[in-house]
Each structure stands twice: as structure tokens, then as C-alpha cells.
PDB file of N, CA and C in Angstrom:
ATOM      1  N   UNK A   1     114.827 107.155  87.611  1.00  0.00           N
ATOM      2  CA  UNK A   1     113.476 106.631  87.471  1.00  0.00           C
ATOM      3  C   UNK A   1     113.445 105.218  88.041  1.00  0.00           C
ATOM      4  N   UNK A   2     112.434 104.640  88.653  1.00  0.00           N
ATOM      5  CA  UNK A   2     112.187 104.011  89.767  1.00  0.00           C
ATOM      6  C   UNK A   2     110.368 103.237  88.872  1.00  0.00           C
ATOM      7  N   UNK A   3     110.999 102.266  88.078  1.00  0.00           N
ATOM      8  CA  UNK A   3     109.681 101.719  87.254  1.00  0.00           C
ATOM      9  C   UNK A   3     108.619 101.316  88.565  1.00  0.00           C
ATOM     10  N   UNK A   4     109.560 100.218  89.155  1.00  0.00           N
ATOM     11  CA  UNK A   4     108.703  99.585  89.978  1.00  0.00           C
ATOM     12  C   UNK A   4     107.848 100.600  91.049  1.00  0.00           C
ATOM     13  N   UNK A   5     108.546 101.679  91.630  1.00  0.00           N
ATOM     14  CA  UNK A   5     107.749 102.763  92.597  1.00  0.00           C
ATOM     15  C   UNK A   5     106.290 103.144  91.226  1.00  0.00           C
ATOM     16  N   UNK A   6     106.995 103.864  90.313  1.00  0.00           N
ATOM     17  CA  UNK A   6     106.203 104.424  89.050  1.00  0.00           C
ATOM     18  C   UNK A   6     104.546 103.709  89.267  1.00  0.00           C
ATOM     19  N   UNK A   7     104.897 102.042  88.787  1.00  0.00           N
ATOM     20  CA  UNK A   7     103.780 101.763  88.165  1.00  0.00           C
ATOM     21  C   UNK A   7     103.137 100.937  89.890  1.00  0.00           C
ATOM     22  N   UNK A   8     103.497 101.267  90.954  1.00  0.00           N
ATOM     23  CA  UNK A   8     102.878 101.119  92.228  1.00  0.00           C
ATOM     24  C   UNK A   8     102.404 102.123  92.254  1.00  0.00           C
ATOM     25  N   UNK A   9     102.607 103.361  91.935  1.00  0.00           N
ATOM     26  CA  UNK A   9     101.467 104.791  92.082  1.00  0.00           C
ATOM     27  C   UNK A   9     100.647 104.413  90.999  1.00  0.00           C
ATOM     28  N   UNK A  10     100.888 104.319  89.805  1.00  0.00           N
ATOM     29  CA  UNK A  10      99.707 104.274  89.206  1.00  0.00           C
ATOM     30  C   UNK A  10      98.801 103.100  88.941  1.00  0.00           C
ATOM     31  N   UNK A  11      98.870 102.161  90.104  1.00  0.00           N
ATOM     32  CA  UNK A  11      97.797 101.015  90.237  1.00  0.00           C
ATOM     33  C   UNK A  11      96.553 101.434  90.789  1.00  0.00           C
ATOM     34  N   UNK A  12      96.394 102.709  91.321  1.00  0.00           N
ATOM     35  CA  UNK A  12      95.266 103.058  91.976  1.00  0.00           C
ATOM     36  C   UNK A  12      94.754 104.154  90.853  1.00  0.00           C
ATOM     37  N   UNK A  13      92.943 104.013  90.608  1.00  0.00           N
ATOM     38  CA  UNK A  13      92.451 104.889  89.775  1.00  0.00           C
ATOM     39  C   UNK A  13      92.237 106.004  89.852  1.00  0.00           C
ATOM     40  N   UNK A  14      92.652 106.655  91.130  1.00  0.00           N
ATOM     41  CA  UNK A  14      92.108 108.232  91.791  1.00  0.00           C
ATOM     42  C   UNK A  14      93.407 108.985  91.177  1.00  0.00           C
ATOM     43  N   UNK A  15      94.582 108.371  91.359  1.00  0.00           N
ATOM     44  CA  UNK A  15      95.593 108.904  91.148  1.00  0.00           C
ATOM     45  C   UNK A  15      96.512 108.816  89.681  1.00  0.00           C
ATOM     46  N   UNK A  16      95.957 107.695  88.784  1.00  0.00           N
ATOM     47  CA  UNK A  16      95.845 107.920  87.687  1.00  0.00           C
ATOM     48  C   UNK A  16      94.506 109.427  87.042  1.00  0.00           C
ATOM     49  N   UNK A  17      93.509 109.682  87.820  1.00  0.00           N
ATOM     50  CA  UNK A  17      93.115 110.234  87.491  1.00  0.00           C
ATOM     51  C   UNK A  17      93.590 111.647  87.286  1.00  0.00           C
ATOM     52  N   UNK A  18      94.080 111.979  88.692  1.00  0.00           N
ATOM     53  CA  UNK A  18      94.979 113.101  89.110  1.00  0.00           C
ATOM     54  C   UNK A  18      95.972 113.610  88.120  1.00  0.00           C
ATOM     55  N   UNK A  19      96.657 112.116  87.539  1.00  0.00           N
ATOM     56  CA  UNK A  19      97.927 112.430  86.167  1.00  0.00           C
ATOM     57  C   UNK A  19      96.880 112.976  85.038  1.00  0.00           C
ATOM     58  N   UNK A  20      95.648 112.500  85.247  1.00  0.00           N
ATOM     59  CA  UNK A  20      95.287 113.065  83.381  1.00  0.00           C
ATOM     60  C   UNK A  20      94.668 114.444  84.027  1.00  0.00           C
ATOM     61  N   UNK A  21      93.915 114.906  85.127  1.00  0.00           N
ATOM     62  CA  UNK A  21      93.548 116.063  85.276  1.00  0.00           C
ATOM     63  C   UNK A  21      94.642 116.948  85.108  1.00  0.00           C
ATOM     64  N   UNK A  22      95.945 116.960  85.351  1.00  0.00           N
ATOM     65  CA  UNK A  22      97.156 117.694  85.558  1.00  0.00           C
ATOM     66  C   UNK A  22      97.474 117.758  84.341  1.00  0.00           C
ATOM     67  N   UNK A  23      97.745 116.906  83.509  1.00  0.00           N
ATOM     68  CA  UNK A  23      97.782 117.298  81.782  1.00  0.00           C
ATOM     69  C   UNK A  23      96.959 118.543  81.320  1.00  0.00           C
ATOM     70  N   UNK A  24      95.759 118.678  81.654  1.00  0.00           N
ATOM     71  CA  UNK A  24      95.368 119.762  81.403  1.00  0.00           C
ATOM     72  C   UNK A  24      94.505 120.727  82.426  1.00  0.00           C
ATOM     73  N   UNK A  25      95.150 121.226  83.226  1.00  0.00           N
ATOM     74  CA  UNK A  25      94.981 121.561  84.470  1.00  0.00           C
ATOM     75  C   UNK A  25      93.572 122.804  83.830  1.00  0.00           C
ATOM     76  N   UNK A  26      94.341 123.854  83.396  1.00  0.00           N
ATOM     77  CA  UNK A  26      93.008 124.853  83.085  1.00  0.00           C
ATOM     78  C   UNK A  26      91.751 124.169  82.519  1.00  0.00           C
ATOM     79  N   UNK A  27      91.580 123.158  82.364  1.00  0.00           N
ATOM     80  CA  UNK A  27      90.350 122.391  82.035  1.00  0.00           C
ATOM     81  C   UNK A  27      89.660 122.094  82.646  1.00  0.00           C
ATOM     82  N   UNK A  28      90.309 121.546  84.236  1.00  0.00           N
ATOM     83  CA  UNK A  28      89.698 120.514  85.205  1.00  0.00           C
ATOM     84  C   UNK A  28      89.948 121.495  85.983  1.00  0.00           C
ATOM     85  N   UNK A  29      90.564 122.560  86.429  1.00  0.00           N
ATOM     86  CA  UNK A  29      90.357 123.228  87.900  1.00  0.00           C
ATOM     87  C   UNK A  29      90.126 124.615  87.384  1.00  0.00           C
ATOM     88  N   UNK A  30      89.703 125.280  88.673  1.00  0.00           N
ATOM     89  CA  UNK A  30      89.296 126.998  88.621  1.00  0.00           C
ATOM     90  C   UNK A  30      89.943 127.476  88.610  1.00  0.00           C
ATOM     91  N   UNK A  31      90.606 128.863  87.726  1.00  0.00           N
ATOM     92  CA  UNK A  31      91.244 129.938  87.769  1.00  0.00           C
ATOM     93  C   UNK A  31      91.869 130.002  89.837  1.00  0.00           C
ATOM     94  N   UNK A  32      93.017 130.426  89.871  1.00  0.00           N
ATOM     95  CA  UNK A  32      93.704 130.126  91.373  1.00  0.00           C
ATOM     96  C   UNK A  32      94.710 131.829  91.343  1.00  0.00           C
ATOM     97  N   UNK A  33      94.678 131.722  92.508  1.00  0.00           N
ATOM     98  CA  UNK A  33      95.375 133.159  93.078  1.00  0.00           C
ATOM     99  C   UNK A  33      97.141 133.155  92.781  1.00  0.00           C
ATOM    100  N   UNK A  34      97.511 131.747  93.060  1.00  0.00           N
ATOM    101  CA  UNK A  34      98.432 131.601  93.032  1.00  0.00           C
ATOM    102  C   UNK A  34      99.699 131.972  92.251  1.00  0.00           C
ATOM    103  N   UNK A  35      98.783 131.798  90.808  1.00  0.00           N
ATOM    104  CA  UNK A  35      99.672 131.572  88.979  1.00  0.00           C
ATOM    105  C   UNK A  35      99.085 131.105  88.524  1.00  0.00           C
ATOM    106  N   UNK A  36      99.900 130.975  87.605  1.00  0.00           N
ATOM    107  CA  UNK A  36      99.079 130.033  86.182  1.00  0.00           C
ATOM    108  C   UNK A  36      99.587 128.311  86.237  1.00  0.00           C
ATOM    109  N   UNK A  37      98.208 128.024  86.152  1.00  0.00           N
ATOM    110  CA  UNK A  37      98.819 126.103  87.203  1.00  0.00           C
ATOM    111  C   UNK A  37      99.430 125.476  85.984  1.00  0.00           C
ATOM    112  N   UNK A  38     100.199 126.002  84.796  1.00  0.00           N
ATOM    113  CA  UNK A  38     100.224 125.126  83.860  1.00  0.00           C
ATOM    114  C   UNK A  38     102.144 125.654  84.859  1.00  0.00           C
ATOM    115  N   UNK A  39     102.466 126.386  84.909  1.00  0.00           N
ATOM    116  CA  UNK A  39     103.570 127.137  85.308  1.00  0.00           C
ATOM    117  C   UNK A  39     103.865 126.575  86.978  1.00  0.00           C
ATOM    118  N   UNK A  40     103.147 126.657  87.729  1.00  0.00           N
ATOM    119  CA  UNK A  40     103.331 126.228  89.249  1.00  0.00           C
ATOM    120  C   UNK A  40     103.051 125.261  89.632  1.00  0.00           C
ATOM    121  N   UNK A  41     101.354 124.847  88.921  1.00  0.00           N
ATOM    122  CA  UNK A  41     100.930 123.410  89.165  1.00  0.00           C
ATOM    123  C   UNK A  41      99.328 123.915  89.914  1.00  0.00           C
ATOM    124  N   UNK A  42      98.588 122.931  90.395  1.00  0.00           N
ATOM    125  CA  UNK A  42      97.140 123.079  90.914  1.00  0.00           C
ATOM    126  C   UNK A  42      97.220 122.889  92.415  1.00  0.00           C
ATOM    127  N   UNK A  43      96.782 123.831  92.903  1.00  0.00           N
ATOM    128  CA  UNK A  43      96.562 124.002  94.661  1.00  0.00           C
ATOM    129  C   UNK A  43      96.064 122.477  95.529  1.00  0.00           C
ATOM    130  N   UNK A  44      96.921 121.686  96.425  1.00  0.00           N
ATOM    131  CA  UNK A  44      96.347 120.983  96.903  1.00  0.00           C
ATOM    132  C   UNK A  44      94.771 120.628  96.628  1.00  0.00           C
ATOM    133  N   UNK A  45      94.268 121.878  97.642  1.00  0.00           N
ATOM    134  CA  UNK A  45      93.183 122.419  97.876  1.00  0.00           C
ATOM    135  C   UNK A  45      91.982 121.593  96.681  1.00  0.00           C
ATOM    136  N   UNK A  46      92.222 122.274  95.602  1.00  0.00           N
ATOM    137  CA  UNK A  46      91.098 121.939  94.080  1.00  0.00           C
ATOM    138  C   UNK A  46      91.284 120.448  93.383  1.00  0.00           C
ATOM    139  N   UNK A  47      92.937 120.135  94.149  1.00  0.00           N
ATOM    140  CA  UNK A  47      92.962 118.748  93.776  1.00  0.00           C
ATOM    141  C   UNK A  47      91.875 117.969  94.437  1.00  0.00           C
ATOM    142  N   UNK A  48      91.930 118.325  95.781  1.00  0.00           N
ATOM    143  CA  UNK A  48      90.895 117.188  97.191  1.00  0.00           C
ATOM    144  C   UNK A  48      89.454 117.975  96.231  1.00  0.00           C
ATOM    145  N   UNK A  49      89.144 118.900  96.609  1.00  0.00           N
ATOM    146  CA  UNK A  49      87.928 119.340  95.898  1.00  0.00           C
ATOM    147  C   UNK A  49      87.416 118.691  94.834  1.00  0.00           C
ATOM    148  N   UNK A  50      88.486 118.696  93.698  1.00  0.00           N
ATOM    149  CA  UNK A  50      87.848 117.462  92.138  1.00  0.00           C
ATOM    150  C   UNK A  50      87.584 116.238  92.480  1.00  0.00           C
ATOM    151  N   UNK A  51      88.301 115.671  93.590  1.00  0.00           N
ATOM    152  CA  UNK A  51      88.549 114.015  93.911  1.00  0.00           C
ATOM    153  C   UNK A  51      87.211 114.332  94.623  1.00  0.00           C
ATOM    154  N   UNK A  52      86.646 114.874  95.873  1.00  0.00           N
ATOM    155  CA  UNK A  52      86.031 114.661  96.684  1.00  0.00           C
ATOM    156  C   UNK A  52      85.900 113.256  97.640  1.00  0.00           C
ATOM    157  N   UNK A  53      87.310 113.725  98.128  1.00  0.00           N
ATOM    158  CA  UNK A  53      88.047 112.850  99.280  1.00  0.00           C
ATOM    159  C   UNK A  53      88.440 113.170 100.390  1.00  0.00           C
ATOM    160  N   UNK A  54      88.893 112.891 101.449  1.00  0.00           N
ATOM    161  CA  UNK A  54      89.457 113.332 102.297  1.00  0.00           C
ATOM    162  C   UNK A  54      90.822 113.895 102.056  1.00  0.00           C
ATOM    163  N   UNK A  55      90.892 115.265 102.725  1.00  0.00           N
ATOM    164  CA  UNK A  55      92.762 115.983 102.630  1.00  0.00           C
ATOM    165  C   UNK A  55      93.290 115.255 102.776  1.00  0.00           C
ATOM    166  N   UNK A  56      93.188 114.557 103.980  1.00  0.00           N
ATOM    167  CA  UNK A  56      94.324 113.626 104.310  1.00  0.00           C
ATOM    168  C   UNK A  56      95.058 111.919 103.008  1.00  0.00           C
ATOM    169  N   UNK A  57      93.606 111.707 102.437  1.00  0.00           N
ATOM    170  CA  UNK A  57      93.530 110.588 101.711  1.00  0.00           C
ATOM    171  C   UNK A  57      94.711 111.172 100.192  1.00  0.00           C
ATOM    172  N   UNK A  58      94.199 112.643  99.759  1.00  0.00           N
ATOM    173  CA  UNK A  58      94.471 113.065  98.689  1.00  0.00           C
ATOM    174  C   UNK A  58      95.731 113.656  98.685  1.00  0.00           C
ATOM    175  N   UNK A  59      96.091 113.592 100.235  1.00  0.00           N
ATOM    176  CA  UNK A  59      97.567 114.345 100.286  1.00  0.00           C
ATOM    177  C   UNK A  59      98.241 112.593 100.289  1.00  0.00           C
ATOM    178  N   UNK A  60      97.984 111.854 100.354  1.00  0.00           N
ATOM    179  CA  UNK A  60      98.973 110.597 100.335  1.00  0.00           C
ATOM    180  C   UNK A  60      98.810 110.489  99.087  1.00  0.00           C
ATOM    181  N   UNK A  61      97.737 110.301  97.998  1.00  0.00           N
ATOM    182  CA  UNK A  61      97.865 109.893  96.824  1.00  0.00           C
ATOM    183  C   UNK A  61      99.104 111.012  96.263  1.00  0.00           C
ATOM    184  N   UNK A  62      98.817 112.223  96.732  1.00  0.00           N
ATOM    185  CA  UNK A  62     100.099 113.040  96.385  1.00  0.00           C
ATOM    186  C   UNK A  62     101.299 112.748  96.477  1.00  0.00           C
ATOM    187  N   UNK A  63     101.585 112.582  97.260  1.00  0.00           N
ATOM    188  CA  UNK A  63     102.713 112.117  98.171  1.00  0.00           C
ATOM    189  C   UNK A  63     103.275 110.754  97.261  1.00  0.00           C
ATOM    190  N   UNK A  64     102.360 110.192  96.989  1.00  0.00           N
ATOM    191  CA  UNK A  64     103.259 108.662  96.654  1.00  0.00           C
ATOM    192  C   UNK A  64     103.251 108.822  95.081  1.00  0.00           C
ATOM    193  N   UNK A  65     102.579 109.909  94.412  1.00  0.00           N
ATOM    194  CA  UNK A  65     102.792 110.023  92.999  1.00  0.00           C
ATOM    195  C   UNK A  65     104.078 111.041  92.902  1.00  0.00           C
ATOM    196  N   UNK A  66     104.677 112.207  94.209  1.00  0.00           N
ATOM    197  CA  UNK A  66     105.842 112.687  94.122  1.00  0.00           C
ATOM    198  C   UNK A  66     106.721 112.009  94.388  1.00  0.00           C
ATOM    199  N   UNK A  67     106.764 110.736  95.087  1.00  0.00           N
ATOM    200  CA  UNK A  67     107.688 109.776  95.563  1.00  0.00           C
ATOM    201  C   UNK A  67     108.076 109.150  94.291  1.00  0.00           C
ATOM    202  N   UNK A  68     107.360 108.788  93.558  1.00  0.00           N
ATOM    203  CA  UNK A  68     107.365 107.908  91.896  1.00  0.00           C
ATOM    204  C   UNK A  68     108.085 108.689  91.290  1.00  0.00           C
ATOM    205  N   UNK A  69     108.259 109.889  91.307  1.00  0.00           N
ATOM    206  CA  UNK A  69     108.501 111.209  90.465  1.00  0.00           C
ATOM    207  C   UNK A  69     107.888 111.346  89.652  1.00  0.00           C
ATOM    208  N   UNK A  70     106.742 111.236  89.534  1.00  0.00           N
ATOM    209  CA  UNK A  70     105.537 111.150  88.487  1.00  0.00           C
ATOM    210  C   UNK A  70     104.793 112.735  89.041  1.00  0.00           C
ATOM    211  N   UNK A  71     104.917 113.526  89.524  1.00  0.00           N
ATOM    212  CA  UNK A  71     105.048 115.071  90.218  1.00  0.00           C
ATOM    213  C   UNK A  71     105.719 115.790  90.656  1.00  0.00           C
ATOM    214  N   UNK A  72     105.710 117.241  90.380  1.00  0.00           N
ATOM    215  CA  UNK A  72     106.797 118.139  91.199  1.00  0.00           C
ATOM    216  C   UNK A  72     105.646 119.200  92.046  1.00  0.00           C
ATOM    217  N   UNK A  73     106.545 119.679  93.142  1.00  0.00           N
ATOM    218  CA  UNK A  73     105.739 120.251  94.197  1.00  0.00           C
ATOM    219  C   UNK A  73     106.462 121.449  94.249  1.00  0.00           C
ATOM    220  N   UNK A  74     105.337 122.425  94.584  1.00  0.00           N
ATOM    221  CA  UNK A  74     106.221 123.897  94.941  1.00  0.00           C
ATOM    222  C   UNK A  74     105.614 124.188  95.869  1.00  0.00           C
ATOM    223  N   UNK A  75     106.000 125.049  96.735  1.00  0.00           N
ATOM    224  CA  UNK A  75     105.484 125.598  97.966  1.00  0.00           C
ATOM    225  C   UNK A  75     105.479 127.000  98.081  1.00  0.00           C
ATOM    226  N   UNK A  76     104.631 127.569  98.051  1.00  0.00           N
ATOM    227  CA  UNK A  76     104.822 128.689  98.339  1.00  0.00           C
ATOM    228  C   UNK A  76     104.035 129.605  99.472  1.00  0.00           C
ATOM    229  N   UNK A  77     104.412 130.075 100.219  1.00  0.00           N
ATOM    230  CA  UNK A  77     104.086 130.081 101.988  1.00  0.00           C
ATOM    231  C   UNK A  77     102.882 128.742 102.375  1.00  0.00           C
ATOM    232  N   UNK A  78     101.990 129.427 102.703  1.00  0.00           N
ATOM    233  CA  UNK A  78     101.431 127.939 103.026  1.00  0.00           C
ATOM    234  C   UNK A  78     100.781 127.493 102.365  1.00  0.00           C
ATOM    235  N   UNK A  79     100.748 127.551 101.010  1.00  0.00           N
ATOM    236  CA  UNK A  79     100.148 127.219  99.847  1.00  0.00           C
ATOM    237  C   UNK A  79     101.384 125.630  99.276  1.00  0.00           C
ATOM    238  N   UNK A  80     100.157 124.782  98.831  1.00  0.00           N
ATOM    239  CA  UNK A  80     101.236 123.761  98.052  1.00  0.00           C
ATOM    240  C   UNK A  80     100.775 123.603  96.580  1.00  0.00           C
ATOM    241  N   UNK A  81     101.426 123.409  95.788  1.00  0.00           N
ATOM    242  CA  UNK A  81     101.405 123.265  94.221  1.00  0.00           C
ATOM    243  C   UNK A  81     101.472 122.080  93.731  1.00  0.00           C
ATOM    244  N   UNK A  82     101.131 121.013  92.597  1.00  0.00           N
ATOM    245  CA  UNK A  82     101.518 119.720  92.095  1.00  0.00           C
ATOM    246  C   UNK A  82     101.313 119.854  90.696  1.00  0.00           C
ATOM    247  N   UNK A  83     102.072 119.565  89.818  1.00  0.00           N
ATOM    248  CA  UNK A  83     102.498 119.481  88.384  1.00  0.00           C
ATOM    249  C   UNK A  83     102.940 118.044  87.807  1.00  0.00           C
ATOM    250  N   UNK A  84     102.305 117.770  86.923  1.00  0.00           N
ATOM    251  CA  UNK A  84     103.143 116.391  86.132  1.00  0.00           C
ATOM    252  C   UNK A  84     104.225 117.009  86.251  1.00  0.00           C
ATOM    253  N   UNK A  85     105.132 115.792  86.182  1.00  0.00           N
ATOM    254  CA  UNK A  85     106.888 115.737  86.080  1.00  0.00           C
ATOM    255  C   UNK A  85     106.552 115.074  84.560  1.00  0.00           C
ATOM    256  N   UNK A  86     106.941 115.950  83.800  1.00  0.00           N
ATOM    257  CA  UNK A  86     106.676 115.394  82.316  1.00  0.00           C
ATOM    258  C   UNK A  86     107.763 114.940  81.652  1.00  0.00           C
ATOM    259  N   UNK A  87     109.170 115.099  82.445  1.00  0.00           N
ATOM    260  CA  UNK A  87     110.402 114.215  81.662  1.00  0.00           C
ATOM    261  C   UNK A  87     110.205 113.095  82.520  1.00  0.00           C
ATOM    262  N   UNK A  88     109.892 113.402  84.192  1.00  0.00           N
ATOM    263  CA  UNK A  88     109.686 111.259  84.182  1.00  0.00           C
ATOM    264  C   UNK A  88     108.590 110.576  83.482  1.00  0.00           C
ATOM    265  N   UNK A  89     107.852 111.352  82.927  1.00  0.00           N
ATOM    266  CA  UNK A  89     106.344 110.473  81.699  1.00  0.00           C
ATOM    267  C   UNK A  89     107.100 110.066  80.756  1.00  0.00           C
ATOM    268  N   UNK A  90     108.299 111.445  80.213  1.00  0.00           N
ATOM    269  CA  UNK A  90     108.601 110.300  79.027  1.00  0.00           C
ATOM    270  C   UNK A  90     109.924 109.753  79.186  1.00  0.00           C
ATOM    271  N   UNK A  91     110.465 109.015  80.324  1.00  0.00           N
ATOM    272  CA  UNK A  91     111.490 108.408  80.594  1.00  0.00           C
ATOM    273  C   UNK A  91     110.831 107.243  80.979  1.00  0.00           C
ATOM    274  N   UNK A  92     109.545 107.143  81.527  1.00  0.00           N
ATOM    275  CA  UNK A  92     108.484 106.146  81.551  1.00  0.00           C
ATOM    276  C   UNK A  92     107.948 105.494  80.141  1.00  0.00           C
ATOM    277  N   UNK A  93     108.233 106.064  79.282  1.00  0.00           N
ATOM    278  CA  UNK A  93     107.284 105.706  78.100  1.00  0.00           C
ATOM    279  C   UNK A  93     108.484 105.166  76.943  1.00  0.00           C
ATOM    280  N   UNK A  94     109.326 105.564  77.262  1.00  0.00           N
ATOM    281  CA  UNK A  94     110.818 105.487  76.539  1.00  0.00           C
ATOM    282  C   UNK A  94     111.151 103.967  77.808  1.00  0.00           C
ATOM    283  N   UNK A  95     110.882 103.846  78.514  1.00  0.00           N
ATOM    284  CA  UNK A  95     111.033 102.785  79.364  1.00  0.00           C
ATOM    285  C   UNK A  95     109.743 101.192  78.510  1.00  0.00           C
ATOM    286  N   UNK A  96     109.091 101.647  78.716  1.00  0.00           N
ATOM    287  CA  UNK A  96     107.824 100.620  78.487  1.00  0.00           C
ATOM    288  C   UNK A  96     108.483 100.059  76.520  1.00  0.00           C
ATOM    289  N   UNK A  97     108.348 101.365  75.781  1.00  0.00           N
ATOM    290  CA  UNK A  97     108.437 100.819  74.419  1.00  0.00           C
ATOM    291  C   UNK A  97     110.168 100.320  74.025  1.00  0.00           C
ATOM    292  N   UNK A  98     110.986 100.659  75.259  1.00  0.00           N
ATOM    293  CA  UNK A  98     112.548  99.643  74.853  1.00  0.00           C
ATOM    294  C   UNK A  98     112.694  98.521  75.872  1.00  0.00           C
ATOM    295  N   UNK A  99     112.295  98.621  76.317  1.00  0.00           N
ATOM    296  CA  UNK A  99     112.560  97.592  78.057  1.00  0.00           C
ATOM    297  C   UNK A  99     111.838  96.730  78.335  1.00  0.00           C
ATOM    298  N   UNK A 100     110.625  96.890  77.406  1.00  0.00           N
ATOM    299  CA  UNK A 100     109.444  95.734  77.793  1.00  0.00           C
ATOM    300  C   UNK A 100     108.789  94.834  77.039  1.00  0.00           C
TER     301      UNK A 100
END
């Protein structure tokens, strides 16, 4: 775990947003072909769709919240997946309440 990367992803509000939509994914996105997004994670796709952003914008916020390890990604053919990484949340939180 990588505090300083960590809390550089979550200085921006789109992508803090992204962490709480993903907490409860069947809440905030549509039923998906894929699986069950609590199991695989939520389709690129419905992520840019909720944000109503550009792909390109919403694939970097991606990108730099999997870089944090604050997400895990699956791929499956040309489909992409994103899931909280929920042991780096609480290696983050176990960080903040001994370390800080």
C-alpha cells in the first residue's frame, strides 16, 4: 500500500464518487450480461454512463484508482470490469487510525 498514490486518487470528487458507487454496485448500476458486479465488478461502460463523462476521462480516473490499488480489474474478452479492492480500504483505514 502506497498512502501517498492512495490519497492522490482520492483528491478528485468523480472518483471518490466511483469508490462509494462500487460499494454498492447493484444500487447504482443496471443489471449487466456479464455477472453479478458484486462478484466481477461494473462494466467500464455504466461506470462512464453514471459519471456522464468522457470514456477517455473515466478510463483515467480508472486507471489511477487501479494504480492506488484502491480497484481490481477483470477482463473478460473485450469487456472490462472494476471492483473496490476492499483489503486495500482496510489497510487504508488501519493506516489513517495507527499512523496518523
Amino acid at each position: 500500500m502506497n498512502p501517498l498514490l492512495i490519497f492522490k486518487a482520492l483528491s478528485n470528487e468523480t472518483r471518490l464518487q466511483i469508490l462509494d458507487w462500487l460499494k454498492e454496485p447493484e444500487k447504482h448500476f443496471p443489471p449487466q450480461e456479464g455477472g453479478d458486479c458484486r462478484k466481477i465488478g461494473v462494466c467500464v461502460s455504466h461506470i462512464q454512463e453514471k459519471a456522464g463523462l468522457s470514456q477517455s476521462t473515466v478510463s483515467q480516473y480508472l486507471l489511477t484508482l487501479q494504480r492506488a490499488g484502491l480497484l481490481e480489474v477483470y477482463r473478460y474478452g473485450q469487456w472490462t470490469y472494476y471492483k473496490r479492492n476492499e483489503q486495500t480500504l482496510k489497510e487504508l483505514a488501519a493506516f489513517i487510525q495507527h499512523d496518523l
